[in-house]
N, C-alpha and C. Protein backbone atom coordinates (compact mmCIF):
# COMPACT_ATOMS: atom_id res chain seq x y z
N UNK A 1 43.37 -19.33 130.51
CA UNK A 1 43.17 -18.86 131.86
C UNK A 1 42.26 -19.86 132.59
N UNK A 2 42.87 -20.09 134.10
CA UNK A 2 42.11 -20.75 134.92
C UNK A 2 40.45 -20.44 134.91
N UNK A 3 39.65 -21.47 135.61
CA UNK A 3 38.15 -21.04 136.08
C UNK A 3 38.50 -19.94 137.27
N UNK A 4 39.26 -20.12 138.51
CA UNK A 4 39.46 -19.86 139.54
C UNK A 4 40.20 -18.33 138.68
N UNK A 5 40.94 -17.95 138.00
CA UNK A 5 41.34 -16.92 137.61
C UNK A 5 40.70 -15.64 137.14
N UNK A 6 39.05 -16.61 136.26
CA UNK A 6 38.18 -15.72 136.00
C UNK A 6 37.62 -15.08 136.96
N UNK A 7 37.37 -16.01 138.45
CA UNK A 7 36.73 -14.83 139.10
C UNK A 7 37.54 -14.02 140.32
N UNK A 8 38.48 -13.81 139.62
CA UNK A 8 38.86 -12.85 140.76
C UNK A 8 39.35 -11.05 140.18
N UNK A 9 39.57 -10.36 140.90
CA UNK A 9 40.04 -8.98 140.31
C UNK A 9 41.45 -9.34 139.71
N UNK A 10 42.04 -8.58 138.72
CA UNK A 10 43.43 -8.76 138.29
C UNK A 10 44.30 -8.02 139.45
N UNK A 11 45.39 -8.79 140.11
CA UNK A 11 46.29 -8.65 140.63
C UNK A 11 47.58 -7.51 140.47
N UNK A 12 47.38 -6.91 139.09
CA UNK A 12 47.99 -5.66 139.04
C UNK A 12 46.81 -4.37 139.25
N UNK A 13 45.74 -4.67 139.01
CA UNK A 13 44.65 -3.54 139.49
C UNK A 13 44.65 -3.73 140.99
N UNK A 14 44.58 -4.62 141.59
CA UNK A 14 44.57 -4.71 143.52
C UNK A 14 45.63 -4.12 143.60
N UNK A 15 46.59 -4.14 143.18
CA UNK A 15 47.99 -3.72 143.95
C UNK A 15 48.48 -1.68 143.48
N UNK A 16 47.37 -1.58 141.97
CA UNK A 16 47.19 0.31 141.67
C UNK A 16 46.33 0.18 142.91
N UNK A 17 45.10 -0.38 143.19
CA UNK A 17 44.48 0.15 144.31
C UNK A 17 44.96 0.36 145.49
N UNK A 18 45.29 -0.57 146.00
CA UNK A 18 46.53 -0.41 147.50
C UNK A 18 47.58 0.35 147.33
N UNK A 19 48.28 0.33 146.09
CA UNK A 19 49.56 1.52 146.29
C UNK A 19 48.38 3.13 146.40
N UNK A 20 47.32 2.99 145.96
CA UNK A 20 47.12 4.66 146.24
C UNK A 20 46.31 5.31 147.92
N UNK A 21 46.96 3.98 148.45
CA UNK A 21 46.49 4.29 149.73
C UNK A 21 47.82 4.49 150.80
N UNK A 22 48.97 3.95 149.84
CA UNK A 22 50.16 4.42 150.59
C UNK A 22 50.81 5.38 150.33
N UNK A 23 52.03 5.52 150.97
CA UNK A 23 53.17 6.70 150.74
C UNK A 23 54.07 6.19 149.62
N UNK A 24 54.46 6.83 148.76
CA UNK A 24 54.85 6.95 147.50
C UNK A 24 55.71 5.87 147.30
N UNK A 25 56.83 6.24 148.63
CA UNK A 25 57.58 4.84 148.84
C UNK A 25 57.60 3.88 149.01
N UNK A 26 56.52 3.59 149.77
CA UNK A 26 56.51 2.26 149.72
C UNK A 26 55.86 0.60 148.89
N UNK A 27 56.89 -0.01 149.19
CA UNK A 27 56.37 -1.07 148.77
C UNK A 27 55.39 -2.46 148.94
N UNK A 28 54.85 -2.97 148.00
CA UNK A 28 53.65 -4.13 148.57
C UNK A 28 54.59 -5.27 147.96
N UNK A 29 54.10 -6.35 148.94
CA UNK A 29 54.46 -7.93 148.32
C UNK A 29 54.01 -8.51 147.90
N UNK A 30 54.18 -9.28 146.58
CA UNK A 30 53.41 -10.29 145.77
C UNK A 30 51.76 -10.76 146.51
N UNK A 31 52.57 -11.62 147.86
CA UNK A 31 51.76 -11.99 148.76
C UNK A 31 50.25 -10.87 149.32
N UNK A 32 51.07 -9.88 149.84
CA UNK A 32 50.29 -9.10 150.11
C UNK A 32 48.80 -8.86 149.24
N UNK A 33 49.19 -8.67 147.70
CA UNK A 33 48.45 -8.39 146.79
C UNK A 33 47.27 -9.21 146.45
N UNK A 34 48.38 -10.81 146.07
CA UNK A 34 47.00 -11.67 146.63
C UNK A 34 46.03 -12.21 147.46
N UNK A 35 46.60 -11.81 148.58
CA UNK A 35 45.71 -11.83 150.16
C UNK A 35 44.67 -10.47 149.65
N UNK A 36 44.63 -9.60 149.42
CA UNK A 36 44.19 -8.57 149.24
C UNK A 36 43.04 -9.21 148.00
N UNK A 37 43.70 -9.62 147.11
CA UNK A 37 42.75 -9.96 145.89
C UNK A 37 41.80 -11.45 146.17
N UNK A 38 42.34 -12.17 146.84
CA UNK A 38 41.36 -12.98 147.77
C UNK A 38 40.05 -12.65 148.36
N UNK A 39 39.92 -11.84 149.42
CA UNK A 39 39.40 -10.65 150.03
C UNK A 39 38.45 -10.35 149.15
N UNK A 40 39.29 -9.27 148.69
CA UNK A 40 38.07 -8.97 147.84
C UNK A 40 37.18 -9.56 146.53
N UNK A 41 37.58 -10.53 146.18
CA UNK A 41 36.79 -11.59 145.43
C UNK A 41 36.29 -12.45 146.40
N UNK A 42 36.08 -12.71 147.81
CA UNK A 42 35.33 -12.83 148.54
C UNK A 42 34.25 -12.05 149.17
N UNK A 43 35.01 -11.11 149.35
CA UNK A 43 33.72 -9.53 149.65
C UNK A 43 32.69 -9.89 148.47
N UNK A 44 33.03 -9.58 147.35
CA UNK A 44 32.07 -9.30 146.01
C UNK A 44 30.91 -10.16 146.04
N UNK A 45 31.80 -11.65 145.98
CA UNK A 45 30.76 -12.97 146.04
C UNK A 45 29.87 -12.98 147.39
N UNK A 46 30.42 -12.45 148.35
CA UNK A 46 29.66 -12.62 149.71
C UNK A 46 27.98 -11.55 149.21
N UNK A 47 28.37 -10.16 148.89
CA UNK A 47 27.79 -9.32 148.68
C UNK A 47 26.39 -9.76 147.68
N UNK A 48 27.39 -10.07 146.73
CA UNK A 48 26.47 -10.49 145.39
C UNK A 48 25.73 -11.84 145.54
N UNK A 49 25.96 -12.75 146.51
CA UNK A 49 25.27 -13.62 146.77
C UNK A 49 24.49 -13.37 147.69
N UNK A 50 24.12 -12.43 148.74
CA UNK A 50 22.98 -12.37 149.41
C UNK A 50 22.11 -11.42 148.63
N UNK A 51 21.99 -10.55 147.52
CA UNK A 51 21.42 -9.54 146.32
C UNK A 51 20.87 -10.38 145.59
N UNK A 52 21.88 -11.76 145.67
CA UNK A 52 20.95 -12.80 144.05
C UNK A 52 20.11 -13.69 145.53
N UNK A 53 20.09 -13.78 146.44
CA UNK A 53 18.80 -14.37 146.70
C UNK A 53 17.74 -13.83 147.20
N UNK A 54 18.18 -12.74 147.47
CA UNK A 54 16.89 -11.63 147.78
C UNK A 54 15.94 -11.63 145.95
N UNK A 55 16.65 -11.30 144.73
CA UNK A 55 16.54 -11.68 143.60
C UNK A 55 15.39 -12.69 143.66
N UNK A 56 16.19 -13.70 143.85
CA UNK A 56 15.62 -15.30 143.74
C UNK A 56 14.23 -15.18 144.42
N UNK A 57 14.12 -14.79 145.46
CA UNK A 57 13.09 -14.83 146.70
C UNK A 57 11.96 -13.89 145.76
N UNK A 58 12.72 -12.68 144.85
CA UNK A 58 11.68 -12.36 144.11
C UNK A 58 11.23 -12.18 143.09
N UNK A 59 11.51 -13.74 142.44
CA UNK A 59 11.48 -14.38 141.49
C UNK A 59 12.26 -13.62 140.07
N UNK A 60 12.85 -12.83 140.18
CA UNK A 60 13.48 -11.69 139.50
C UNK A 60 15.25 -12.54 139.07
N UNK A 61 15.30 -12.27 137.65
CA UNK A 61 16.34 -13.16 137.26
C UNK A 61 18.13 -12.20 137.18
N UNK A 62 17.78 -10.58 137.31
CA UNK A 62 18.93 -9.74 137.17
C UNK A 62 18.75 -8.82 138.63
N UNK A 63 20.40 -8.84 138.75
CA UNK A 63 20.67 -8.08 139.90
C UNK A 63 21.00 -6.96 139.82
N UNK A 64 20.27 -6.21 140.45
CA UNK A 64 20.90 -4.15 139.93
C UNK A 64 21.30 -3.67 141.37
N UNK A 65 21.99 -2.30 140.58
CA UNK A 65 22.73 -1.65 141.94
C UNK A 65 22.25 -1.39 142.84
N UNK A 66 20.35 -0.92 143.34
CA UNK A 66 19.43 -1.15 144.28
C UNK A 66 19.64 -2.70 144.88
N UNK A 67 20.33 -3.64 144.56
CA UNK A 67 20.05 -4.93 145.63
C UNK A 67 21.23 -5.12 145.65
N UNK A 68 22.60 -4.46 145.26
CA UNK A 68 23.51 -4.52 145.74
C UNK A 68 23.69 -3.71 147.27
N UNK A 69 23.14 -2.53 147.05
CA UNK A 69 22.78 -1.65 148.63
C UNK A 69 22.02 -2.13 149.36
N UNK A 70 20.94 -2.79 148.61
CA UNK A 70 20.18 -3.47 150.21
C UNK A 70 21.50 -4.55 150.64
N UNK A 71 22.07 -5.72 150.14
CA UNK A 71 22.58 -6.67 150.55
C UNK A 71 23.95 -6.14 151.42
N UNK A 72 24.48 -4.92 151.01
CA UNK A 72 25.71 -4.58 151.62
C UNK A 72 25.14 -3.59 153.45
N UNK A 73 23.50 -2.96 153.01
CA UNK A 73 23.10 -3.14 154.13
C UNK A 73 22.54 -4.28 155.11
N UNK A 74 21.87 -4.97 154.81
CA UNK A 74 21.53 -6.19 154.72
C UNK A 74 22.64 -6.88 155.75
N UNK A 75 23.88 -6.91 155.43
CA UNK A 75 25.17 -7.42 155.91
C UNK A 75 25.94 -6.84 156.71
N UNK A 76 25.14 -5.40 156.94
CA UNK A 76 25.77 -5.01 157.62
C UNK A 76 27.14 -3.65 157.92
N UNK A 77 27.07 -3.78 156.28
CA UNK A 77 27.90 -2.62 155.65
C UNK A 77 27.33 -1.38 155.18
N UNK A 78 26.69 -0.63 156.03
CA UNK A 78 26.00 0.07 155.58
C UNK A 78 26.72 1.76 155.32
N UNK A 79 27.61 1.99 155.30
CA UNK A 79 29.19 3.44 155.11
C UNK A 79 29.27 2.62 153.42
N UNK A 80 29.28 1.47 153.31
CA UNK A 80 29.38 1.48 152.04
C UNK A 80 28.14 1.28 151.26
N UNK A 81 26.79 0.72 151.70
CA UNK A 81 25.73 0.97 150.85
C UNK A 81 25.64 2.80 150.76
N UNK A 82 26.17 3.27 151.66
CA UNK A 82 25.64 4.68 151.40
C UNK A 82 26.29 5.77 150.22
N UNK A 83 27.58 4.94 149.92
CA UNK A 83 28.74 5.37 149.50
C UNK A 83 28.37 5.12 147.80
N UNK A 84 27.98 3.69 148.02
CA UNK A 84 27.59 2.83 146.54
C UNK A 84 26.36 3.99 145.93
N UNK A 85 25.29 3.67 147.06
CA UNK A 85 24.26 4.70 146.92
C UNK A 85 24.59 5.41 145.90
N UNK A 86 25.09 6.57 146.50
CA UNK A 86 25.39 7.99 145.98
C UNK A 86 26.01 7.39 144.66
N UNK A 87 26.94 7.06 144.37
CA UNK A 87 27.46 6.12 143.01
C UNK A 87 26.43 5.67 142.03
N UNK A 88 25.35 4.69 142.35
CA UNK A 88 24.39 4.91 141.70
C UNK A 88 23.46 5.97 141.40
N UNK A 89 23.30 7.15 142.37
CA UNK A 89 22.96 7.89 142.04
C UNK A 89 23.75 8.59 141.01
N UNK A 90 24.31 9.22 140.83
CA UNK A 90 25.24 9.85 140.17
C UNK A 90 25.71 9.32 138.31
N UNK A 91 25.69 7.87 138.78
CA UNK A 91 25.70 6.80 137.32
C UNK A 91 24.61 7.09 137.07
N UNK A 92 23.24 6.91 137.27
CA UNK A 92 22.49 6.94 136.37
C UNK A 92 21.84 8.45 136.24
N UNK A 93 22.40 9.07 136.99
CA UNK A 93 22.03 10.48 136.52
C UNK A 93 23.25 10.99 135.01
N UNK A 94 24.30 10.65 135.11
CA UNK A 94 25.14 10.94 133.84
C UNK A 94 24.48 9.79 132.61
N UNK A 95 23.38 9.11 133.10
CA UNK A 95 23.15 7.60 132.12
C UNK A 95 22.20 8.58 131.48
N UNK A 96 21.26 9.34 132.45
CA UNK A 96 20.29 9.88 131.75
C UNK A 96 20.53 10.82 130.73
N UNK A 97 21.55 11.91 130.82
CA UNK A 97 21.91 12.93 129.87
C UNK A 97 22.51 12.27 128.91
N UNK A 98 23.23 10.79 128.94
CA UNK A 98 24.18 10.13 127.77
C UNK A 98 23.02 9.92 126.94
N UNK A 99 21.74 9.22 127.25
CA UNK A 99 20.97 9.21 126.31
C UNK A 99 19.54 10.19 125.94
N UNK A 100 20.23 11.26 126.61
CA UNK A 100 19.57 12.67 126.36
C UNK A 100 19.69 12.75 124.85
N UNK A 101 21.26 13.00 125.98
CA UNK A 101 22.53 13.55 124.10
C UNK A 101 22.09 12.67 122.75
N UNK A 102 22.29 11.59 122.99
CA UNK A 102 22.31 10.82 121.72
C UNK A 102 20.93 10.40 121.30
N UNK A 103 19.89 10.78 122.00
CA UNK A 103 18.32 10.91 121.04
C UNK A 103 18.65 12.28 120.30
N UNK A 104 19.03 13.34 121.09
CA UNK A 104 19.45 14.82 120.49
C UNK A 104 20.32 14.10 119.28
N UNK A 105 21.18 13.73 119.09
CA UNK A 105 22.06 13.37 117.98
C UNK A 105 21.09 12.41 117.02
N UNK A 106 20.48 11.91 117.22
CA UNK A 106 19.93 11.25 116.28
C UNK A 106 18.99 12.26 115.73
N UNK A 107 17.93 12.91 116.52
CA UNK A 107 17.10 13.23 115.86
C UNK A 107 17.66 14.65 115.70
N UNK A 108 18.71 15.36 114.95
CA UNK A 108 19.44 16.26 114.34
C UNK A 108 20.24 15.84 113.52
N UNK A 109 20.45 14.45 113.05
CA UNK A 109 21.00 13.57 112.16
C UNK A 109 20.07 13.20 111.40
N UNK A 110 18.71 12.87 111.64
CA UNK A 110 18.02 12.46 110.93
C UNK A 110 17.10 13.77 110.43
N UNK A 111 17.02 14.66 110.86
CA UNK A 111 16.53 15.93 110.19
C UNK A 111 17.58 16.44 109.20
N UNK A 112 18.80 15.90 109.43
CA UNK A 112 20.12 16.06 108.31
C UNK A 112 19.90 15.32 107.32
N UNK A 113 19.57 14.49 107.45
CA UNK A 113 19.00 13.22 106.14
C UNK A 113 18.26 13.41 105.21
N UNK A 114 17.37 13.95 106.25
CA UNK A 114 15.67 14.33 105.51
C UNK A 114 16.18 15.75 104.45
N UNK A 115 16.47 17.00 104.76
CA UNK A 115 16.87 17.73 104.35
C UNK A 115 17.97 17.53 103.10
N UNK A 116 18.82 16.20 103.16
CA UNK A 116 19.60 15.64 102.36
C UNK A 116 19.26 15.64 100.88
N UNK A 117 17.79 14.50 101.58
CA UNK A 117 17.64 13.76 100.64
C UNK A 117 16.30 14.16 100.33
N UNK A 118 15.65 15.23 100.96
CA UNK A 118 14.49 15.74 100.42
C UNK A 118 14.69 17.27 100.04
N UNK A 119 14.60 17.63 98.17
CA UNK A 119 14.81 19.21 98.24
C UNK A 119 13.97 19.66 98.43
N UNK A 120 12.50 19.35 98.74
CA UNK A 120 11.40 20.66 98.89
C UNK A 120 11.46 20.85 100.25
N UNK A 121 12.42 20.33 101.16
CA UNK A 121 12.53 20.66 102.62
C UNK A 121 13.42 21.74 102.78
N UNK A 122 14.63 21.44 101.65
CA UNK A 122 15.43 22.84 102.05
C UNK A 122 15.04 24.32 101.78
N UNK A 123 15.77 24.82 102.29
CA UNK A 123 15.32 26.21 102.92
C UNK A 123 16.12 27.23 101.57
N UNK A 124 15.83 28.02 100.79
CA UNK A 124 16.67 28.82 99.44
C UNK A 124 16.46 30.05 100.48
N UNK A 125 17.31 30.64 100.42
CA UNK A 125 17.63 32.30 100.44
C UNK A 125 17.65 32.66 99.02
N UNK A 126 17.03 34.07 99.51
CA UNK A 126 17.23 34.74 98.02
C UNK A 126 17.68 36.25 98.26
N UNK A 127 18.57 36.47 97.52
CA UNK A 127 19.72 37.73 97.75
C UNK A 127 19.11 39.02 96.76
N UNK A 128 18.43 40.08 97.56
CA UNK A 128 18.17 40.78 96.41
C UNK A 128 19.52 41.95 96.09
């Protein structure tokens, strides 16, 4: 695969995206798709390059979804920082319970262990 290939969206995902904005029937053109996938591998880079120098400016080497919303406000797009917003909100609120869950899973796995592999931990019933 090209350099120029890596950065763009795949051309059958642009064209699921645009067909679900039309009527069932109709059809898109090759062309169309890549004008479309142009676009928006220009949007991205436009976006993501004013986020990495706000970044840069503060001396900060990773870009998170907070400086993707400033830059898309920033630019002017602000229906979609608000949109993204809420998106990040929402991601890292399901981020937080994913690793709710899985400290819960560990530490009920590892009380499974212990109990395993230690018998004066387990628990005897006794049946009179």
């Amino acid at each position: 695969m090209n350099d120029e290939a890596d950065k763009t969206l795949p051309i059958a995902n642009v064209g699921r995206i645009m067909k679900q904005n039309l009527p069932p029937n109709a059809k898109i053109s090759k062309e169309s798709k890549q004008l479309m996938q142009d676009c928006a591998t220009e949007f991205i880079s436009f976006v993501t390059g004013e986020a990495s120098d706000k970044c840069h400016k503060e001396n900060r080497k990773t870009v998170n979804g907070d400086d993707i919303c400033w830059a898309l406000c920033s630019l002017g797009f602000d229906n979609y920082a608000e949109a993204i917003g809420r998106y990040l909100y929402k991601f890292r609120q399901a981020e937080l319970v994913r690793t709710n869950q899985n400290k819960l899973h560990e530490t009920a796995k590892d009380k499974f262990e212990e109990d395993a592999t230690n018998p004066s931990t387990k628990h005897s019933s006794h049946h009179r």
